[in-house]
C-alpha atoms as a PDB file:
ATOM      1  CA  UNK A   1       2.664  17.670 -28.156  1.00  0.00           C
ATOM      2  CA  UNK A   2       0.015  14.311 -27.959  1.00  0.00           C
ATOM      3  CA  UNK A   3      -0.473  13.242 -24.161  1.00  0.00           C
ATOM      4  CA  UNK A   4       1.584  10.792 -23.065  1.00  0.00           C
ATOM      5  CA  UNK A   5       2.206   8.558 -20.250  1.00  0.00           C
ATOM      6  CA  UNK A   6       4.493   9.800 -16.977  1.00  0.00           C
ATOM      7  CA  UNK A   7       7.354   8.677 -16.939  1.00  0.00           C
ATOM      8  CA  UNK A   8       7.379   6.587 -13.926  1.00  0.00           C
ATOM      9  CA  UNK A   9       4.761   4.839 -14.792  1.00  0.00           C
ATOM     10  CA  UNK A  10       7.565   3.158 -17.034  1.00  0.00           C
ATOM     11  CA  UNK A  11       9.020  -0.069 -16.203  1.00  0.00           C
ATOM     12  CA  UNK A  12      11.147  -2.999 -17.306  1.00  0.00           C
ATOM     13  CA  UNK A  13       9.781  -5.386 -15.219  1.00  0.00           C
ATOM     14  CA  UNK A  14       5.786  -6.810 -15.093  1.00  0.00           C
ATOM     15  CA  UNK A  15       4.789  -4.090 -12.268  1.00  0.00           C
ATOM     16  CA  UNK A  16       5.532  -0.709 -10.919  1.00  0.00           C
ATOM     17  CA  UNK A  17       5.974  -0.182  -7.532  1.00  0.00           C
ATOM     18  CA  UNK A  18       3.593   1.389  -5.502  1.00  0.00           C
ATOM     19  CA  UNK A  19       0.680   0.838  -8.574  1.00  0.00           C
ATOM     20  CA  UNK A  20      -1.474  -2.111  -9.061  1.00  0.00           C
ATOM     21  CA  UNK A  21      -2.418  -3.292 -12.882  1.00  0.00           C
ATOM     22  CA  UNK A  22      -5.663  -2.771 -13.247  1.00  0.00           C
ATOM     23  CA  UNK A  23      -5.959  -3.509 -17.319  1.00  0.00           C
ATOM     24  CA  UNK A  24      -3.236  -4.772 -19.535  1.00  0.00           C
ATOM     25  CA  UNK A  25      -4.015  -2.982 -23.077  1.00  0.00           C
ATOM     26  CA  UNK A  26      -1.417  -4.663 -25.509  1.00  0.00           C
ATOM     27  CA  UNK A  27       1.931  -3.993 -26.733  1.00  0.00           C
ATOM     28  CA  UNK A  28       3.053  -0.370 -27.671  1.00  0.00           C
ATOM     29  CA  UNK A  29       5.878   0.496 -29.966  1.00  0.00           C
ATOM     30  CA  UNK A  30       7.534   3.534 -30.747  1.00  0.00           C
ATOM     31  CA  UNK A  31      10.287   2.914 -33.720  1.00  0.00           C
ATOM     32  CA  UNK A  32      12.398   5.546 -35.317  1.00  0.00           C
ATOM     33  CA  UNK A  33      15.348   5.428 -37.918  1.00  0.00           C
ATOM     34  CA  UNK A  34      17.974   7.561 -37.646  1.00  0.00           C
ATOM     35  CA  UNK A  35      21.601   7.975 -40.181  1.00  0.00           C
ATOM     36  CA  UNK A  36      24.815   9.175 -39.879  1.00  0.00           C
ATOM     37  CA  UNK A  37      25.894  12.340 -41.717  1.00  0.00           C
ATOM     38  CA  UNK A  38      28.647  12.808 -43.697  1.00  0.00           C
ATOM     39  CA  UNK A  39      29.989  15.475 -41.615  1.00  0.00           C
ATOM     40  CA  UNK A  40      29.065  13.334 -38.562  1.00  0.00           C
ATOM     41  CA  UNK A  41      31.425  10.312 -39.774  1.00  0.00           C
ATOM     42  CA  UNK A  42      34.553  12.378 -40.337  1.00  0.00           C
ATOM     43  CA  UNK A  43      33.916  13.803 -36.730  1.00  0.00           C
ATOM     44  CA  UNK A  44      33.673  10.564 -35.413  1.00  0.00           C
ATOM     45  CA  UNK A  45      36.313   8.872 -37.495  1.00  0.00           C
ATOM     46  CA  UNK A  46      38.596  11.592 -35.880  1.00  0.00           C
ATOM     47  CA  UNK A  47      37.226  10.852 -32.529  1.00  0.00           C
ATOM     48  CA  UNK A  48      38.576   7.143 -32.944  1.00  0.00           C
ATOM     49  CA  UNK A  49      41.913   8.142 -33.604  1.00  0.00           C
ATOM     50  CA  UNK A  50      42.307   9.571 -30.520  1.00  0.00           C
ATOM     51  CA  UNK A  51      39.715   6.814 -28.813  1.00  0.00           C
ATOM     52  CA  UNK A  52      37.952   6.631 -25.945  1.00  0.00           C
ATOM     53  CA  UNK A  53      33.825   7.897 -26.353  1.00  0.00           C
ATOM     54  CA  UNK A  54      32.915   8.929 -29.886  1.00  0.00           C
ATOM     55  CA  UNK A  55      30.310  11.139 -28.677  1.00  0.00           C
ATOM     56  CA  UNK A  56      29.226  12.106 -31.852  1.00  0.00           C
ATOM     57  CA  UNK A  57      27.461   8.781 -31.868  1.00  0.00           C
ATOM     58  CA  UNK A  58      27.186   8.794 -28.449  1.00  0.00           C
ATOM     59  CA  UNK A  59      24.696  11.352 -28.940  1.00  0.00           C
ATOM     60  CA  UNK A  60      23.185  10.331 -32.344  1.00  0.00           C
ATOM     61  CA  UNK A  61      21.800   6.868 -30.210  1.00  0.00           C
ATOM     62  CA  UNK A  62      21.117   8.924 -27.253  1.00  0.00           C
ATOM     63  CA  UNK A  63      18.761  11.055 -29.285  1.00  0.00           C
ATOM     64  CA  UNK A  64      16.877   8.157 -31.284  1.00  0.00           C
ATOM     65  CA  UNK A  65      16.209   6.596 -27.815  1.00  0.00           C
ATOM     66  CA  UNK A  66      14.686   9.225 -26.687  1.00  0.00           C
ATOM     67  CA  UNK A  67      12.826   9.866 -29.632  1.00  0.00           C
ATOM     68  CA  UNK A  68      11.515   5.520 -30.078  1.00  0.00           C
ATOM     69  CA  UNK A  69      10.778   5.871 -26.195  1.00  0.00           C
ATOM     70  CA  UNK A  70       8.551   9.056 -26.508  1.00  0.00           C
ATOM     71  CA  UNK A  71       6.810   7.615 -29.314  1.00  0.00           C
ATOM     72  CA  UNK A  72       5.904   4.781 -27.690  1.00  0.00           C
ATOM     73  CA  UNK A  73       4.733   6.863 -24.710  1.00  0.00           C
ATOM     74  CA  UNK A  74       2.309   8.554 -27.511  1.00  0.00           C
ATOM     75  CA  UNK A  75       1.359   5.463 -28.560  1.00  0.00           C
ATOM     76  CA  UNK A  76       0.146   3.937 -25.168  1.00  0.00           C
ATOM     77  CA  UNK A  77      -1.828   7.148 -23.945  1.00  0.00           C
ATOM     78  CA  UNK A  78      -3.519   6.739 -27.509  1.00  0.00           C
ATOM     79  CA  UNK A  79      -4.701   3.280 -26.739  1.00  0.00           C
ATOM     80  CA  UNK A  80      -5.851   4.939 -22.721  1.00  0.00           C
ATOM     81  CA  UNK A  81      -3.171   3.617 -20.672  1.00  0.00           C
ATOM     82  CA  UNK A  82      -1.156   5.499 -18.100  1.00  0.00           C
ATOM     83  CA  UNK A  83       1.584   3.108 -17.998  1.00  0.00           C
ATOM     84  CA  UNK A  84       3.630   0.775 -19.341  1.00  0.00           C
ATOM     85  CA  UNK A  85       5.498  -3.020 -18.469  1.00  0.00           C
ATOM     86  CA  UNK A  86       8.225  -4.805 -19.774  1.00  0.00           C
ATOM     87  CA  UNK A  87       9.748  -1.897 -21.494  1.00  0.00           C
ATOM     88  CA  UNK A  88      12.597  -2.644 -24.044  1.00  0.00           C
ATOM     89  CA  UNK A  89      14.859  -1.223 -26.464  1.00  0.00           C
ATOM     90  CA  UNK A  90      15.909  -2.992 -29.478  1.00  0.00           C
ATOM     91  CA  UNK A  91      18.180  -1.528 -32.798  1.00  0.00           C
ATOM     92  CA  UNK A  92      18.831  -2.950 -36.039  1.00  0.00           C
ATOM     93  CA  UNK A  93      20.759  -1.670 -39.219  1.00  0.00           C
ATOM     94  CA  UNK A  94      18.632  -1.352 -41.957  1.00  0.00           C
ATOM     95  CA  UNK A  95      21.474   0.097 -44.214  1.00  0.00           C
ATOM     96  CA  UNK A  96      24.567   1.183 -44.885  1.00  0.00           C
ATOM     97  CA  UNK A  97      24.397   3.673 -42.297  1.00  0.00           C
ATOM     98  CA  UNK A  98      21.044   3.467 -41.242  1.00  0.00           C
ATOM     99  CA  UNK A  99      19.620   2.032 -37.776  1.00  0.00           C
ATOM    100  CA  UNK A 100      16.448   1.813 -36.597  1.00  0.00           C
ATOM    101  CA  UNK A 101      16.188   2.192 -32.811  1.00  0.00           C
ATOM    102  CA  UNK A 102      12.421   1.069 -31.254  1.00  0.00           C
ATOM    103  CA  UNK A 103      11.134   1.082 -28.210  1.00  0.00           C
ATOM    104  CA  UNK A 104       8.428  -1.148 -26.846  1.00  0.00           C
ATOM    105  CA  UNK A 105       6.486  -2.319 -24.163  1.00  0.00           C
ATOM    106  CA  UNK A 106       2.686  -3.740 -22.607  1.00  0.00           C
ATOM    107  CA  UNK A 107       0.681  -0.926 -22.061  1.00  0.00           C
ATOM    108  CA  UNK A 108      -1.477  -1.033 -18.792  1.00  0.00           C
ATOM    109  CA  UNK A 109      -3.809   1.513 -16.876  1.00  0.00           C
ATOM    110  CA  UNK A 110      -2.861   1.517 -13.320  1.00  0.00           C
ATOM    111  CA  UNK A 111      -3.921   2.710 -10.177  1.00  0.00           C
ATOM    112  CA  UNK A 112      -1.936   3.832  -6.821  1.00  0.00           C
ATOM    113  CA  UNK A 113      -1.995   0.944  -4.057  1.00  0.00           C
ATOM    114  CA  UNK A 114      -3.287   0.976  -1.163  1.00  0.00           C
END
């Protein structure tokens, strides 16, 4: 697995506590594109008859999060930061089907505070 940046070192706002920003780097993306199976739609077209959570695609968005957000993690220890700001998710259909789930944010190098 590439290095990547801790995961507290994450944040949606412009700091993280108990670090100072030493160098903003840029933005840092990490985009993946995920479908629905066949097999997955009749689960979760049954799952809606009954209602409540269709975790079928519960888990399906839960897994290309994780995915964008790792990626992006990847992609801002390539560029030498251990952290990132402003963190966001955004997802789009690109199909019939077909989503695309990314994940982005500034990438920084930080240091503890004193």
């Amino acid at each position: 697995m590439a290095s990547t940046v801790p995961h507290h070192q994450v944040s949606t706002t412009n700091d993280i506590p108990d670090y100072r920003i030493v160098r903003s780097l840029g933005i840092v993306r990490g985009i993946t594109v995920r479908s629905r199976s066949v097999v997955g739609n009749i689960g979760a077209a049954l799952q809606t008859i009954v209602g409540g959570n269709i975790s079928i695609y519960t888990e399906l968005c839960e897994k290309a999060r994780e995915e964008a957000y790792e990626l992006m993690l990847q992609h801002a220890a390539a560029m030498g930061a251990n952290g990132v700001v402003g963190m966001r998710y955004d997802a789009n259909d690109v199909g019939q089907g077909v989503t695309e789930v990314l994940a982005y944010g500034t990438a920084v190098q930080v240091e503890a505070s004193t």
